[in-house]
Protein backbone atom coordinates (compact mmCIF):
# COMPACT_ATOMS: atom_id res chain seq x y z
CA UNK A 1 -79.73 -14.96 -115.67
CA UNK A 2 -83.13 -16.02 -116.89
CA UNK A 3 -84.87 -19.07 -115.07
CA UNK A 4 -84.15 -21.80 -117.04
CA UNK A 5 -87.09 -24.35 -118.52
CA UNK A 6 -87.35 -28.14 -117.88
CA UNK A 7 -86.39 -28.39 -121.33
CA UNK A 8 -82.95 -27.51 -120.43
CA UNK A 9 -82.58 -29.52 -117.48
CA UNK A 10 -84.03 -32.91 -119.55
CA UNK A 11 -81.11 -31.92 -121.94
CA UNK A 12 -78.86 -32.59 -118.76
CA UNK A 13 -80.75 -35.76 -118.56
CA UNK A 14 -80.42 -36.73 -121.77
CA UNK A 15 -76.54 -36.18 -121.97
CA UNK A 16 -75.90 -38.59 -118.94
CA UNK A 17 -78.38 -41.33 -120.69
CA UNK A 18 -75.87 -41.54 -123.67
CA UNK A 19 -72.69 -41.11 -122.27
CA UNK A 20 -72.77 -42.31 -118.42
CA UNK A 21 -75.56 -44.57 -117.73
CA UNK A 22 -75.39 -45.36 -114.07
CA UNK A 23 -75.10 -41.84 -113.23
CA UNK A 24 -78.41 -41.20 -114.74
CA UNK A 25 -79.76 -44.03 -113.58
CA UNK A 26 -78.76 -42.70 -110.00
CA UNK A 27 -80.55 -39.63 -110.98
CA UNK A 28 -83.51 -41.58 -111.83
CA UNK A 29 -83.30 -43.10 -108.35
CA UNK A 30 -83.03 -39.89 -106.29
CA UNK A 31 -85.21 -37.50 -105.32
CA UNK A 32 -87.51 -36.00 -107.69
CA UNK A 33 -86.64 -32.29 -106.77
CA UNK A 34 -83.11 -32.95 -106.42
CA UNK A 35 -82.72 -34.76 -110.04
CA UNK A 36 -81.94 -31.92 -112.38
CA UNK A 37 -79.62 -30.71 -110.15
CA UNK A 38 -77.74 -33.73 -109.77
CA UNK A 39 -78.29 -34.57 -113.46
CA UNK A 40 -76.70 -30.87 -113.91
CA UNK A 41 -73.77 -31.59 -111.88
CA UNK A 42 -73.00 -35.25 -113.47
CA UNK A 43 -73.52 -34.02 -117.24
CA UNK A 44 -70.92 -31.12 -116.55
CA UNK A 45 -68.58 -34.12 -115.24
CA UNK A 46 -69.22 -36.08 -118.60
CA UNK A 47 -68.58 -32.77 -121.04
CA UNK A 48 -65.36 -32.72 -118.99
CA UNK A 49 -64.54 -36.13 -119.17
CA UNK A 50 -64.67 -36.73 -122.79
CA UNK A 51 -63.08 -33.85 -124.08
CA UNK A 52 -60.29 -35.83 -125.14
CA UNK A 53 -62.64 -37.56 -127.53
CA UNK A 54 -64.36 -34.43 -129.33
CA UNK A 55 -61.47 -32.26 -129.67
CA UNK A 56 -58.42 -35.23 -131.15
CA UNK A 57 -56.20 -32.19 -130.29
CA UNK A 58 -54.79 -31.08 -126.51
CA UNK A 59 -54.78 -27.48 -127.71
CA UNK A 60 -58.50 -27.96 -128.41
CA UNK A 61 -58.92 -29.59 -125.10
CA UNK A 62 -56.97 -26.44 -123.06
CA UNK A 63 -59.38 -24.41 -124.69
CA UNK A 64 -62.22 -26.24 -124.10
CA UNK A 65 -61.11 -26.72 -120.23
CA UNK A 66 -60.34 -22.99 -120.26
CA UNK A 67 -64.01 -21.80 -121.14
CA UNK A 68 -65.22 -24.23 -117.86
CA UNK A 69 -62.55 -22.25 -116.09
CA UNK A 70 -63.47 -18.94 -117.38
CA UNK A 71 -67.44 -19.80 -116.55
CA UNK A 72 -66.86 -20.57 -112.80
CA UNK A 73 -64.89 -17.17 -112.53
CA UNK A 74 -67.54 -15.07 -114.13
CA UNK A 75 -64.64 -14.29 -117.13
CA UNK A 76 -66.57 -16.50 -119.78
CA UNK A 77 -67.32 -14.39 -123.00
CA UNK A 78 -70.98 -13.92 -123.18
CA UNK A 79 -72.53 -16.20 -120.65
CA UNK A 80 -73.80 -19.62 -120.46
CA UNK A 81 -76.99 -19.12 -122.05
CA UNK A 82 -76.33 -21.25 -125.18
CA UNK A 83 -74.97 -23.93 -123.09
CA UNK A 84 -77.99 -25.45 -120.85
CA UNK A 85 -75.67 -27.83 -119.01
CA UNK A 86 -73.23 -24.77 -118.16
CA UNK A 87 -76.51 -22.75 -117.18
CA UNK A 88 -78.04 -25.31 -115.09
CA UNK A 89 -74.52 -26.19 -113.55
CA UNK A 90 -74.51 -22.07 -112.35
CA UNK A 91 -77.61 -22.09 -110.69
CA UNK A 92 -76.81 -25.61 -108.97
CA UNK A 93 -73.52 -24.10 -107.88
CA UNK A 94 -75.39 -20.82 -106.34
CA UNK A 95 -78.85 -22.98 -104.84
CA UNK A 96 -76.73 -25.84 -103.25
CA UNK A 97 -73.42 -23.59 -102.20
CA UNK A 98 -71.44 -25.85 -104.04
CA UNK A 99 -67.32 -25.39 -103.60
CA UNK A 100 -66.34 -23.81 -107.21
CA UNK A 101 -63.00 -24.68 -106.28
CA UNK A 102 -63.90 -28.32 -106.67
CA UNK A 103 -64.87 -27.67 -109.85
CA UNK A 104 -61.97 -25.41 -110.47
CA UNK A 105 -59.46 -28.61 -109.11
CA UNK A 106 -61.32 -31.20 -111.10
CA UNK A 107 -60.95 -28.74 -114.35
CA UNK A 108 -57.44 -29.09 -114.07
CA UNK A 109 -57.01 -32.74 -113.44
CA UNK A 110 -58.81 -33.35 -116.75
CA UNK A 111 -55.99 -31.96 -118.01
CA UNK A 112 -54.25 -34.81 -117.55
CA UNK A 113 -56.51 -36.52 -119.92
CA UNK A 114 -55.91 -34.54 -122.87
CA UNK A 115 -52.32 -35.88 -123.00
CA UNK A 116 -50.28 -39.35 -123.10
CA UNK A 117 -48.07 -38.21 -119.90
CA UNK A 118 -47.85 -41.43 -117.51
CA UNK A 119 -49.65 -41.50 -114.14
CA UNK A 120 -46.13 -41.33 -112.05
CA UNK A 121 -47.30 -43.36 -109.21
CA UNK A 122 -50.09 -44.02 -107.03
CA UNK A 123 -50.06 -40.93 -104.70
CA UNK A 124 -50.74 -39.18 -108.37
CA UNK A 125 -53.68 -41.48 -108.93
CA UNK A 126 -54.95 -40.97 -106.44
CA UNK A 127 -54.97 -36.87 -106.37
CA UNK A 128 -56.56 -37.38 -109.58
CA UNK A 129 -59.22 -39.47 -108.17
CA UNK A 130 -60.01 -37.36 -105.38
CA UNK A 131 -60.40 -34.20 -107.76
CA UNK A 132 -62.55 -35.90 -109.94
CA UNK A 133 -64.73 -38.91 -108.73
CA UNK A 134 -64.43 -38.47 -105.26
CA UNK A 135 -65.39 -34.84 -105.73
CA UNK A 136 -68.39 -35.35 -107.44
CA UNK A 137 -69.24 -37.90 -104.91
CA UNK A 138 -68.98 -35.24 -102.09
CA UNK A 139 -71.04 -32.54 -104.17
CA UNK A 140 -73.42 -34.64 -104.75
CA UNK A 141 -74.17 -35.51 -101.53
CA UNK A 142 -74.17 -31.36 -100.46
CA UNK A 143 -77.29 -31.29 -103.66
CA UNK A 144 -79.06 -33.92 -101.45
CA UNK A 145 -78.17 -32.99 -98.05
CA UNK A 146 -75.89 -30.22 -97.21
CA UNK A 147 -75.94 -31.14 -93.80
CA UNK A 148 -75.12 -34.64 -93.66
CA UNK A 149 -72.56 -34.56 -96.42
CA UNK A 150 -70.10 -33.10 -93.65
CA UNK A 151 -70.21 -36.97 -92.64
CA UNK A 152 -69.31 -39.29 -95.58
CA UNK A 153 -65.98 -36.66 -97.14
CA UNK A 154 -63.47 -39.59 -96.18
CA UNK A 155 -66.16 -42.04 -97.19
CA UNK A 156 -66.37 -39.78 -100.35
CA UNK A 157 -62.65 -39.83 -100.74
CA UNK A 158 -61.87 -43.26 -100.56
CA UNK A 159 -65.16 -44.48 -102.79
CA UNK A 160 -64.16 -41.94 -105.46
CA UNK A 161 -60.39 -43.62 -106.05
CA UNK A 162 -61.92 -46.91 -105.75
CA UNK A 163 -64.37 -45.78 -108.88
CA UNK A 164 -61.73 -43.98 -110.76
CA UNK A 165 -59.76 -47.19 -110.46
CA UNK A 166 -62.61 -49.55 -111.60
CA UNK A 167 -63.74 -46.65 -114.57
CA UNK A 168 -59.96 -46.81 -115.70
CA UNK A 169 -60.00 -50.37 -116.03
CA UNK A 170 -63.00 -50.77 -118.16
CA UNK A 171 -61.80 -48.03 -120.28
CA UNK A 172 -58.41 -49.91 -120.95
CA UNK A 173 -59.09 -50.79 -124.46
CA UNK A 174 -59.54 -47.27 -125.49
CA UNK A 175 -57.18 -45.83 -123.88
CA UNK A 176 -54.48 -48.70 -125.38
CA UNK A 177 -55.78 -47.26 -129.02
CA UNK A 178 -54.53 -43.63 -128.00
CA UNK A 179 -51.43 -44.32 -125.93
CA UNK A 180 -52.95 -43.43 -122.91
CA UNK A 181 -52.30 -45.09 -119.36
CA UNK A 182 -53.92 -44.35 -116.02
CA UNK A 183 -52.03 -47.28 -114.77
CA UNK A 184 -49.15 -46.02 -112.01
CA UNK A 185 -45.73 -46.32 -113.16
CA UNK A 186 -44.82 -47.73 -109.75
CA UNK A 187 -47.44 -50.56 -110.06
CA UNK A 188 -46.27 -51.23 -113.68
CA UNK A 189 -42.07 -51.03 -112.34
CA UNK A 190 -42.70 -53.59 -109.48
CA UNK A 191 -44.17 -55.83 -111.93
CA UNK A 192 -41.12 -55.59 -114.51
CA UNK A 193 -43.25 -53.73 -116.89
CA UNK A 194 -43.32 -49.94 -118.46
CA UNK A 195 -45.48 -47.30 -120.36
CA UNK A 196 -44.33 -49.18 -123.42
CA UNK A 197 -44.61 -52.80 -122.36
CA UNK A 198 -47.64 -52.78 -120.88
CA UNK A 199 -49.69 -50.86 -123.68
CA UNK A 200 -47.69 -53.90 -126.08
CA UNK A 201 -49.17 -56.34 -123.76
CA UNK A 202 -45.84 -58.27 -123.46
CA UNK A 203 -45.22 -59.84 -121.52
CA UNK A 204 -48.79 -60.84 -121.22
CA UNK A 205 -48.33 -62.23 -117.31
CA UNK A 206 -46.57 -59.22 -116.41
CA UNK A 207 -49.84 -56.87 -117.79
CA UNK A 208 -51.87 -59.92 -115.39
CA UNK A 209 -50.10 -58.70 -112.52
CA UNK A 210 -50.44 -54.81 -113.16
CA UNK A 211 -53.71 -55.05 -113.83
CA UNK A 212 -54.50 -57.84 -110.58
CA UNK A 213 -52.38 -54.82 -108.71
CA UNK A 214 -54.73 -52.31 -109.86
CA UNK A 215 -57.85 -54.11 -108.40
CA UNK A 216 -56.04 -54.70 -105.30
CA UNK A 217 -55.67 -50.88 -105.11
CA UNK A 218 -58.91 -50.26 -105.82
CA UNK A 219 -60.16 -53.13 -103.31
CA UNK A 220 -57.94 -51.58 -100.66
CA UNK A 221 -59.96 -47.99 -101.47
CA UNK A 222 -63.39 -49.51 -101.27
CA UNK A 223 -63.00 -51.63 -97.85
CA UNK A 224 -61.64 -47.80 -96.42
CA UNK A 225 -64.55 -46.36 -97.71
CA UNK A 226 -67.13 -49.36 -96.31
CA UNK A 227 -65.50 -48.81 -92.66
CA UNK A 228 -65.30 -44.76 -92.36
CA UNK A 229 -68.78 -44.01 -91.69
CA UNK A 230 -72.31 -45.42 -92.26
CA UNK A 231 -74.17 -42.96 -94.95
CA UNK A 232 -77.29 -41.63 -94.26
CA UNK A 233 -80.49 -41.96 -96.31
CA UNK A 234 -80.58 -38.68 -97.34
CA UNK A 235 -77.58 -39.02 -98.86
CA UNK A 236 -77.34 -42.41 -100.37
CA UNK A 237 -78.22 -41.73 -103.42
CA UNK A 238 -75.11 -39.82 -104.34
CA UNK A 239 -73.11 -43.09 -103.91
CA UNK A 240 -75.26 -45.61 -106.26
CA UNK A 241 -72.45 -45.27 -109.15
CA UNK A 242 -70.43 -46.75 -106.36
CA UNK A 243 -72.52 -50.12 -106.03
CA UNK A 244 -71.07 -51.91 -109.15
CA UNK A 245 -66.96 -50.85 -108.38
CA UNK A 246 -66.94 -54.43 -106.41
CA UNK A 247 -67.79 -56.28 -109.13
CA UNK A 248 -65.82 -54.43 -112.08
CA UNK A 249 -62.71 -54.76 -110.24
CA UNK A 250 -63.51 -58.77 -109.53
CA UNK A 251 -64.26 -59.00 -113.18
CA UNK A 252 -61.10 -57.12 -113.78
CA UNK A 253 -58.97 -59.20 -111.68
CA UNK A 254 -60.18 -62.23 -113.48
CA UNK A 255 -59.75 -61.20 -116.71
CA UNK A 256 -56.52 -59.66 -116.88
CA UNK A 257 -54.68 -58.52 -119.65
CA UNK A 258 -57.85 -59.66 -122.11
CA UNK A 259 -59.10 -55.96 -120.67
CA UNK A 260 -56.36 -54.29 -123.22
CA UNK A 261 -58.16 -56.00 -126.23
CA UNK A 262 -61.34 -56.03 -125.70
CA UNK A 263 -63.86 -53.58 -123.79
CA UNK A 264 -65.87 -55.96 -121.28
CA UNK A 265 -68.81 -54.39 -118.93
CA UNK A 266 -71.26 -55.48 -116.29
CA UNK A 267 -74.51 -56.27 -118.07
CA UNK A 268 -77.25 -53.72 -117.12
CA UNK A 269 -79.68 -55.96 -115.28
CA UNK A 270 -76.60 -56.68 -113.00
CA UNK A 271 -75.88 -52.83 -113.07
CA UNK A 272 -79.65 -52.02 -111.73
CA UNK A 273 -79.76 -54.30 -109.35
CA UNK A 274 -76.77 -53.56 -107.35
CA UNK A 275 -77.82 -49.92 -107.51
CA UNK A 276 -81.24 -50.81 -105.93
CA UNK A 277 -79.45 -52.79 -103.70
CA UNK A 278 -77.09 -50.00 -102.42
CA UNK A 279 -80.54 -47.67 -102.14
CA UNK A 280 -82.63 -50.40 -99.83
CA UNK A 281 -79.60 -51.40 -97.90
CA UNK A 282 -77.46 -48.01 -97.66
CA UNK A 283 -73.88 -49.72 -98.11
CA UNK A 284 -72.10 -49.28 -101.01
């Protein structure tokens, strides 16, 4: 495979400016010679995660999911040269010994996305979490520090629901438009709610409680993670998308079911600063 240009590694870059901010911004914030590859591995987590979005159609989105699939196994038609995400991803896989089965596990969790099943109960959220966020948590920190990510996995594990939690939240509004509901249908029973109910917002104190059960969830995921190990320098970086899950899911909790209508986000300056914090202080 030929050695790939900082053209192509920019594009990786530029592809986590527009569609996931404070992973780039973590990328901005790490170490200069591990930023592309980090950049790599976060823009292949953003192609997957907004399939759903470019395709309209799950048969699109299979196929879509499929060529990842086919990639990681060496089975892809052609090869990944006219893909410079896909090509950068490779070589980040086969500098930094990456786990392709991660990859492999978080291909098929996304395809829950591409589909309006409900998230049966927590235990599922939670798999889901931990082969997507928490997973890129725990590669990420094996780009930075091979070593020393053998000591934050359960810190990895437990930060990665909490973020899934806090990224399903904010995304509540858009998933409402396409019938979509990461919400557990455990959490929504025990508050006298369903699939249905909740996405009609009615009652309206019921999708209050849900959504104040969700945070709580979340909360619960992010003290674990805070008392399972102290994270080393080297590897802090990897967990600055974390900083700001305290705050969404306080924001959350206060807001309630006004999250269906309306998308609502941390302002940037807030964002930043939190992520600086994390870096200086090393706690997420």
């Amino acid at each position: 495979m030929a050695a790939k240009t900082s053209d192509q590694w920019d594009i990786c870059l530029a592809t986590l400016r527009d569609t996931d901010r404070d992973r780039y911004l973590a990328c901005l914030l790490s170490p200069a010679e591990k930023r592309g590859h980090l950049a790599a591995l976060y823009a292949f987590n953003a192609e997957i995660a907004r399939i759903r979005e470019v395709t309209h159609q799950p048969l699109a989105g299979e196929i879509r999911l499929q060529w990842w699939r086919d990639l990681l196994e060496g089975q892809a038609q052609g090869d990944a040269g006219g893909n410079p995400i896909a090509r950068c991803l490779l070589e980040t896989i086969e500098h930094f010994q990456l786990p392709k089965q991660f990859l492999l596990d978080m291909l098929e969790a996304r395809t829950f996305d591409l589909y309006d099943d409900p998230m049966p109960d927590r235990s599922a959220l939670e798999g889901y979490a931990g082969e997507t966020a928490s997973a890129i948590l725990q590669m990420a920190a094996m780009i930075l520090d091979h070593d020393a990510a053998r000591s934050v996995t359960e810190v990895a594990g437990h930060a990665g629901v909490a973020q899934a939690i806090a990224g399903s939240l904010l995304l509540l509004p858009f998933h409402r438009r396409r019938g979509q509901l990461y919400i557990p249908q455990d959490i929504l029973a025990a508050t006298g709610l369903d699939r249905d109910t909740f996405l009609a917002c009615e009652p309206r104190t019921s999708c209050d409680r849900a959504i104040e059960a969700m945070c709580a969830l979340g909360m619960d995921h992010l003290g674990r993670a805070r008392k399972a190990a102290p994270i080393p320098g080297s590897v802090i970086s990897a967990f600055l998308p974390v900083a700001n899950v305290e705050a969404i899911l306080n924001m959350a909790s206060r807001e309630g079911a006004t999250l269906l209508d309306q998308p609502v986000q941390l302002p940037q300056w807030r964002r930043q600063i939190a992520m600086l914090k994390c870096l200086l202080l090393r706690k997420i």
